[in-house]
C-alpha atoms as a PDB file:
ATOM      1  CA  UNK A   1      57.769  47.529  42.101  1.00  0.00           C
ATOM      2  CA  UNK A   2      59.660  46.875  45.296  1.00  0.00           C
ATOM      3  CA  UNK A   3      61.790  44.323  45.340  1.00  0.00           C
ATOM      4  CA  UNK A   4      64.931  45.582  42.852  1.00  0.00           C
ATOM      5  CA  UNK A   5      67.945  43.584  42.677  1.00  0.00           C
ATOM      6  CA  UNK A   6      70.123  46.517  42.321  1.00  0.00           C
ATOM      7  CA  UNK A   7      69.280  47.784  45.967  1.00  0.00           C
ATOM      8  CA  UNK A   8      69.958  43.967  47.160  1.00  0.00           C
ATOM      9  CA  UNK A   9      73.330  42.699  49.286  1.00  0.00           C
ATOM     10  CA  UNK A  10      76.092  40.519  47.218  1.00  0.00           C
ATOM     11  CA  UNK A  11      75.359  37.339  47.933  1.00  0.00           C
ATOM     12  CA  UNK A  12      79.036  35.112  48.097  1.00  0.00           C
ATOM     13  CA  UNK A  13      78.678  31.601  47.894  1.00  0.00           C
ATOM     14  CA  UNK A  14      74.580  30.176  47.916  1.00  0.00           C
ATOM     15  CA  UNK A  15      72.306  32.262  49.083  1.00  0.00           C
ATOM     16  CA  UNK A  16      70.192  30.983  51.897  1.00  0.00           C
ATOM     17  CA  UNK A  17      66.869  33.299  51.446  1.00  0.00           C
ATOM     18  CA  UNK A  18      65.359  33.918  48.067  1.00  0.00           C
ATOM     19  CA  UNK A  19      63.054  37.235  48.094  1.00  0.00           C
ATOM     20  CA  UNK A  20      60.998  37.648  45.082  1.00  0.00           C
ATOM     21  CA  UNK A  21      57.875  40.355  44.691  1.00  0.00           C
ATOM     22  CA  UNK A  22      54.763  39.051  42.593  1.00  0.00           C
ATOM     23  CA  UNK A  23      54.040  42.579  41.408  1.00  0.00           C
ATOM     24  CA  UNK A  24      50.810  43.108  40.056  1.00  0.00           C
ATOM     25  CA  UNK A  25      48.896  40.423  41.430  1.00  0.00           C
ATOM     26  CA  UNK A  26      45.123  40.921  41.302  1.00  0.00           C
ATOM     27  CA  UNK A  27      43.916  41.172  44.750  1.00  0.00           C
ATOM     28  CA  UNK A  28      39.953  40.495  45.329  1.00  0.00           C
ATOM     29  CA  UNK A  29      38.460  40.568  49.045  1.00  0.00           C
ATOM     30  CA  UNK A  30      35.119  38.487  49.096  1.00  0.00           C
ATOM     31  CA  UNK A  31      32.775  38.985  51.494  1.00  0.00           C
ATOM     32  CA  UNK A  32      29.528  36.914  51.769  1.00  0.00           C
ATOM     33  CA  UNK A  33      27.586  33.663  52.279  1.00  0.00           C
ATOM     34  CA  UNK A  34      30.324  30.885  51.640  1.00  0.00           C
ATOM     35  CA  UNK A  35      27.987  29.079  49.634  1.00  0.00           C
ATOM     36  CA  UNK A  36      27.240  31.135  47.437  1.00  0.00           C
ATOM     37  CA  UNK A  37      30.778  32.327  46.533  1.00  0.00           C
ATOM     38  CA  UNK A  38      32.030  28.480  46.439  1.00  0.00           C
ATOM     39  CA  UNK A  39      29.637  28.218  43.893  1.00  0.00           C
ATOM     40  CA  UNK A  40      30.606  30.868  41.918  1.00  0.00           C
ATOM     41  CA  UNK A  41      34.130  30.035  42.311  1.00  0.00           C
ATOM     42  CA  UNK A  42      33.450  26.751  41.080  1.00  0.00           C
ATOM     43  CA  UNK A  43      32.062  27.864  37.916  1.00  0.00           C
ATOM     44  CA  UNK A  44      34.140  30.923  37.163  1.00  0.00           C
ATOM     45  CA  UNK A  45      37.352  29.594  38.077  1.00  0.00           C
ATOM     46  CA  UNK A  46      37.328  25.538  38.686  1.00  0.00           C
ATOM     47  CA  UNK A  47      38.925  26.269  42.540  1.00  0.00           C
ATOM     48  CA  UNK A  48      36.929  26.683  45.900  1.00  0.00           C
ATOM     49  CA  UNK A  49      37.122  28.280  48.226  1.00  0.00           C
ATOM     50  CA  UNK A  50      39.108  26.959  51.667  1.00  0.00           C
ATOM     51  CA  UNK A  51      36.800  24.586  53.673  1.00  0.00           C
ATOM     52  CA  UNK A  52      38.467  25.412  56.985  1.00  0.00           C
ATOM     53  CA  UNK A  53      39.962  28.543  58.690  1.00  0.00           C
ATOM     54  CA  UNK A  54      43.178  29.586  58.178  1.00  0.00           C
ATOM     55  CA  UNK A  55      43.612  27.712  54.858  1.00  0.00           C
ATOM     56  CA  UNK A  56      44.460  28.603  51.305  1.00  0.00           C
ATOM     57  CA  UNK A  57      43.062  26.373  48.071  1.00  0.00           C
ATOM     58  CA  UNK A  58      44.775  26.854  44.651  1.00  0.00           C
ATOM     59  CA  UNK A  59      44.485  25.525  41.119  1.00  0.00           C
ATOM     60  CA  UNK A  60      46.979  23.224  39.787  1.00  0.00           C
ATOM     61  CA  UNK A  61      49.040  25.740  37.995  1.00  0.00           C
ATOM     62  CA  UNK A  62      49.099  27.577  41.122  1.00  0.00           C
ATOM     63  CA  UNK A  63      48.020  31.038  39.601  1.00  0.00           C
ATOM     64  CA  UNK A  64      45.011  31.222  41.551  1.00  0.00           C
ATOM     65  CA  UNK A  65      44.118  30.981  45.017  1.00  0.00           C
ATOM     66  CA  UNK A  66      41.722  31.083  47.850  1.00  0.00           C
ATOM     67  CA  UNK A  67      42.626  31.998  51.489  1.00  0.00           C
ATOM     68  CA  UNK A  68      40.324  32.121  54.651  1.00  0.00           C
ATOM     69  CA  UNK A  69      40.746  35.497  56.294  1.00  0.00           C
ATOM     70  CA  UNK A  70      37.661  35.451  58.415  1.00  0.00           C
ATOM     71  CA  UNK A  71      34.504  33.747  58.780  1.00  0.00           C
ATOM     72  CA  UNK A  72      32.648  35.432  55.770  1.00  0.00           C
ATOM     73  CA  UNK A  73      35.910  36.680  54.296  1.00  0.00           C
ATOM     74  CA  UNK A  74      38.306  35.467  51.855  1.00  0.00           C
ATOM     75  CA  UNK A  75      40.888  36.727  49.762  1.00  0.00           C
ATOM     76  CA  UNK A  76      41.101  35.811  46.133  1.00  0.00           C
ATOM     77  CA  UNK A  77      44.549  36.364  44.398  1.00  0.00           C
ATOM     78  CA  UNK A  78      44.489  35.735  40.451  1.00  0.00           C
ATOM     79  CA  UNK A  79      47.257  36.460  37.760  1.00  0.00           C
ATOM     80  CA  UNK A  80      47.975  39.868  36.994  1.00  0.00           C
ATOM     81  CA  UNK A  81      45.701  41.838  34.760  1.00  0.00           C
ATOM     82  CA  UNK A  82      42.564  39.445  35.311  1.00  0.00           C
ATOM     83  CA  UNK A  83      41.484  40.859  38.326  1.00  0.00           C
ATOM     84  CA  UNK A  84      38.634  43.013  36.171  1.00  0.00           C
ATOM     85  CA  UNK A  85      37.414  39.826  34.292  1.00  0.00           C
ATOM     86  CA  UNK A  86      37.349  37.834  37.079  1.00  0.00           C
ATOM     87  CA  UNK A  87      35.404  39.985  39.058  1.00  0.00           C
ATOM     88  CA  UNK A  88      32.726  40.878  36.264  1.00  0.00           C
ATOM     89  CA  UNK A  89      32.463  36.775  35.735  1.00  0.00           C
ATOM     90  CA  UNK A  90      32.162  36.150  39.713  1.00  0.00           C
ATOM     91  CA  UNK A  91      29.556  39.038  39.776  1.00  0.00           C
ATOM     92  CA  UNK A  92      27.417  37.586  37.072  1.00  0.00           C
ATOM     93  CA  UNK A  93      27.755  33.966  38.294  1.00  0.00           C
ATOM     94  CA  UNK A  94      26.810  35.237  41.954  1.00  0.00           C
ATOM     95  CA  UNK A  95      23.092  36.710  40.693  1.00  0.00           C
ATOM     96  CA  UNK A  96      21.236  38.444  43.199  1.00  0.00           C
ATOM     97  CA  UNK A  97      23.301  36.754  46.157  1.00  0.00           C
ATOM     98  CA  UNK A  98      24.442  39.371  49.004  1.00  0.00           C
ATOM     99  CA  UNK A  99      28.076  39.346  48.832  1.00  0.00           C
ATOM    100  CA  UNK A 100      30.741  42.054  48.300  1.00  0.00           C
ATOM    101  CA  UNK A 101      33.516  41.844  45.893  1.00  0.00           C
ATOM    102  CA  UNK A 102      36.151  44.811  46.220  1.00  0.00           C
ATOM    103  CA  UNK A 103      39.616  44.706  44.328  1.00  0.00           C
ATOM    104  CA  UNK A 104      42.036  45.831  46.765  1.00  0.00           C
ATOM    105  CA  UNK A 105      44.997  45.021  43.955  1.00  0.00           C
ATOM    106  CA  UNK A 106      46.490  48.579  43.937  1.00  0.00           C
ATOM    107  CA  UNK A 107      46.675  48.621  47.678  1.00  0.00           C
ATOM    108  CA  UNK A 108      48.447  44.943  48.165  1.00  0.00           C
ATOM    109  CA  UNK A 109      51.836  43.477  46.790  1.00  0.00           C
ATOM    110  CA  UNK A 110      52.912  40.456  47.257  1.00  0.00           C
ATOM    111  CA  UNK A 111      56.637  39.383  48.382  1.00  0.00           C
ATOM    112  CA  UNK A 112      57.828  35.333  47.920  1.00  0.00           C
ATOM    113  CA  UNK A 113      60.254  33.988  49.792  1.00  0.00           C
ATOM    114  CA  UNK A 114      61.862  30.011  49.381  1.00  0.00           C
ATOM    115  CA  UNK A 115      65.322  28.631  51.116  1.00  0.00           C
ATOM    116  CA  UNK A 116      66.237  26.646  53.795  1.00  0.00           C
ATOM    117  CA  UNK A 117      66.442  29.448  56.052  1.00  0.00           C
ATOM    118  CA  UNK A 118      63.175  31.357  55.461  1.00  0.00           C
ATOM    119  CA  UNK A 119      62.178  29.709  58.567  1.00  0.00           C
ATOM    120  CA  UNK A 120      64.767  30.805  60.810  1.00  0.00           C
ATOM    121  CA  UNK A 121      64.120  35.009  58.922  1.00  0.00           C
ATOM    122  CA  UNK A 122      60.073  34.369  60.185  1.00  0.00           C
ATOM    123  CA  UNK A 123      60.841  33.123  63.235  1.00  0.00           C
ATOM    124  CA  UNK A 124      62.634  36.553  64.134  1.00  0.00           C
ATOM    125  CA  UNK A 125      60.157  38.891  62.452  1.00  0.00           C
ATOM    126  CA  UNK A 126      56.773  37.502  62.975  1.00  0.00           C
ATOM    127  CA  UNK A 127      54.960  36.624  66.154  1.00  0.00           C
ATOM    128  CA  UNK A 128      53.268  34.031  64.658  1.00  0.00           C
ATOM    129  CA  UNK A 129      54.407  30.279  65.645  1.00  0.00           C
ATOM    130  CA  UNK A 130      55.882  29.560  62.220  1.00  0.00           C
ATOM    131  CA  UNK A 131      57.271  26.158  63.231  1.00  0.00           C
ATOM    132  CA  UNK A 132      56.253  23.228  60.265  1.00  0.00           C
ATOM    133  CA  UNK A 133      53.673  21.393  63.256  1.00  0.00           C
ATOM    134  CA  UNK A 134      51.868  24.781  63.312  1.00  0.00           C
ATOM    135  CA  UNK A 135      51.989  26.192  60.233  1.00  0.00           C
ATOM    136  CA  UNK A 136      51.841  23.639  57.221  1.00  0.00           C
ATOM    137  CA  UNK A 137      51.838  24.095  53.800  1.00  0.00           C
ATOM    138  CA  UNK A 138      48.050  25.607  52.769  1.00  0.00           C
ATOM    139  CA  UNK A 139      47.829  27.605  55.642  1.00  0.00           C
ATOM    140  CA  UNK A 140      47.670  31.170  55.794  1.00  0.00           C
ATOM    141  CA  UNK A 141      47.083  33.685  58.673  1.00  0.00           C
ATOM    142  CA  UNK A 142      47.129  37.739  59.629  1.00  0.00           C
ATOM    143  CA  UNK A 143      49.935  38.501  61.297  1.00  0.00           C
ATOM    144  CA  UNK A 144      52.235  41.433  62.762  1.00  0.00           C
ATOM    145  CA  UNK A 145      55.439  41.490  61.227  1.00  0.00           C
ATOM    146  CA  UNK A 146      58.154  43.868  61.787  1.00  0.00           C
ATOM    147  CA  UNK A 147      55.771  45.890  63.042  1.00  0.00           C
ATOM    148  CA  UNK A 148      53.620  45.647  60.241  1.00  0.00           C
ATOM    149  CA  UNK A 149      50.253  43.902  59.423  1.00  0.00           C
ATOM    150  CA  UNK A 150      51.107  41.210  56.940  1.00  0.00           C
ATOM    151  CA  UNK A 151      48.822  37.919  55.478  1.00  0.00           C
ATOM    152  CA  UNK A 152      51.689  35.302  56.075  1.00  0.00           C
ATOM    153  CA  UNK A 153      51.034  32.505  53.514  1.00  0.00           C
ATOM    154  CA  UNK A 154      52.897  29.228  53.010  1.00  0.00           C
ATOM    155  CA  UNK A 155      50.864  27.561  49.968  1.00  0.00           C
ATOM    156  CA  UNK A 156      53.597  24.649  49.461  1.00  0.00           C
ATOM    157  CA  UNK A 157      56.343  23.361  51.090  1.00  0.00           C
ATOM    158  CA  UNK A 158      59.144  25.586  49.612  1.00  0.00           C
ATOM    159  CA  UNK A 159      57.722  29.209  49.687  1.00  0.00           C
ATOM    160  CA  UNK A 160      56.226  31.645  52.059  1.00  0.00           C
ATOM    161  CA  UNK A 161      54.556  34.816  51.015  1.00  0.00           C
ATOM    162  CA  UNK A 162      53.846  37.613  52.441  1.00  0.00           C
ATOM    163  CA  UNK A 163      50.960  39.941  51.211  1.00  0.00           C
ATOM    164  CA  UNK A 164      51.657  43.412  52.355  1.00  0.00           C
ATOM    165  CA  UNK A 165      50.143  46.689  52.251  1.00  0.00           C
ATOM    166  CA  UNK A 166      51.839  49.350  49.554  1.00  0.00           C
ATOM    167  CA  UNK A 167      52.821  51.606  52.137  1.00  0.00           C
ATOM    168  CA  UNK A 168      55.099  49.317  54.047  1.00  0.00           C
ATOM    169  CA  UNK A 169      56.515  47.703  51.284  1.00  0.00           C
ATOM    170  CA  UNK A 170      59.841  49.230  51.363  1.00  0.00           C
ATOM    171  CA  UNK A 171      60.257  49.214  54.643  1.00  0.00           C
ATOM    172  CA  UNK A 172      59.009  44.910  55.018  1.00  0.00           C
ATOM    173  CA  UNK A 173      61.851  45.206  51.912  1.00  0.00           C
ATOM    174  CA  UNK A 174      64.299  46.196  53.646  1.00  0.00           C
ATOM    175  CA  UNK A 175      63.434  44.530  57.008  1.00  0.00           C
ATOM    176  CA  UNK A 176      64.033  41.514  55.161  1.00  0.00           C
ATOM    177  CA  UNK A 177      67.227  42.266  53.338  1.00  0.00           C
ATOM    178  CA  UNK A 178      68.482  43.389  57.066  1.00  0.00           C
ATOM    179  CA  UNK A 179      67.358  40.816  58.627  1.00  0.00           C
ATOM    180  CA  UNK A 180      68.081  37.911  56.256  1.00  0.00           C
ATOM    181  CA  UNK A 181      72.204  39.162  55.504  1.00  0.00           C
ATOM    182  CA  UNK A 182      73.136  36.615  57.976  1.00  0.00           C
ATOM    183  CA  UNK A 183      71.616  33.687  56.193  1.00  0.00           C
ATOM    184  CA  UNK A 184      72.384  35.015  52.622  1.00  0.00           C
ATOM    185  CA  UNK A 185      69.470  36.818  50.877  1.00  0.00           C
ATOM    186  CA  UNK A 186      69.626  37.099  47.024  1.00  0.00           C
ATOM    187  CA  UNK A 187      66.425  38.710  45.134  1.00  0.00           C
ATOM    188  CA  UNK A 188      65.551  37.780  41.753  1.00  0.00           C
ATOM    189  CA  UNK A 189      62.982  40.227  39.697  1.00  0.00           C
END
């Protein structure tokens, strides 16, 4: 785990940034004919998979999702623990189709942010055009921030993700507690 509220500043008055890591998400890169793994998605999990680029489909609960990374790549994020299952059920839905299914959970984390001024913390970490005409809710894209290569995700109105290699988790961590202290960060585990 990352995120730990012990390490985080004291937050006086309401806090303006709400960090939050999703530990233990599973993590499944799918590579293939988009039929095919629509298909399979459809049966396996009731959700499909994004029908343009740069888009991210969930189920209603929100526990699962679909994102576009590229055009015969997606990245499939299910709730911890399930990654295994899911996997097994999407291989035997997919038959003999050519695709590639590789859990990438142990490399990937996955750290939430929701506030009124998440926008204004992207805007001076990212170099992606974060502003609500460009980047809606259901979009998703590959981004440099801080330095680091990040998926920045917005899959509703409130929250922002970002979906981060293991390596530069601490240091996205504590980009973000530096860089959000002005706005008032608080982090929940």
């Amino acid at each position: 785990m990352v995120v730990s509220a012990d390490a985080a500043p004291v937050v006086e008055g309401k806090a303006g940034i709400i960090l939050r890591e999703r530990p233990c998400l599973g993590h499944l890169t799918l590579r293939g004919a988009a039929i095919a793994l629509d298909s399979a998605l459809r049966a396996v999990l009731s959700l499909s998979l994004p029908a343009q680029p740069l888009s991210i489909t969930q189920d209603a609960s929100g526990d699962y999702s679909a994102q576009w990374l590229s055009p015969d790549e997606w990245l499939l994020i299910v709730p911890p623990g399930e990654e295994f299952e899911v996997e097994n059920r999407l291989r035997a839905a997919l038959e003999d189709a050519h695709v590639a299914i590789v859990n990438v959970s142990g490399g990937q984390t996955l750290l939430e942010l929701e506030g009124e001024h998440v926008r204004d913390l992207l805007q001076k970490s990212v170099i992606y055009d974060v502003h609500p005409q460009n980047f809606p809710a259901g979009k998703g894209v590959m981004t440099c921030f801080a330095k680091a290569s990040v998926i920045l995700r917005r899959p509703d109105a409130q929250r922002w993700q970002l979906v981060i290699r293991r390596s530069f988790a601490d240091y996205s961590y504590r980009w973000l507690l530096d860089a959000g202290a002005e706005y008032g960060i608080d982090v929940l585990s």
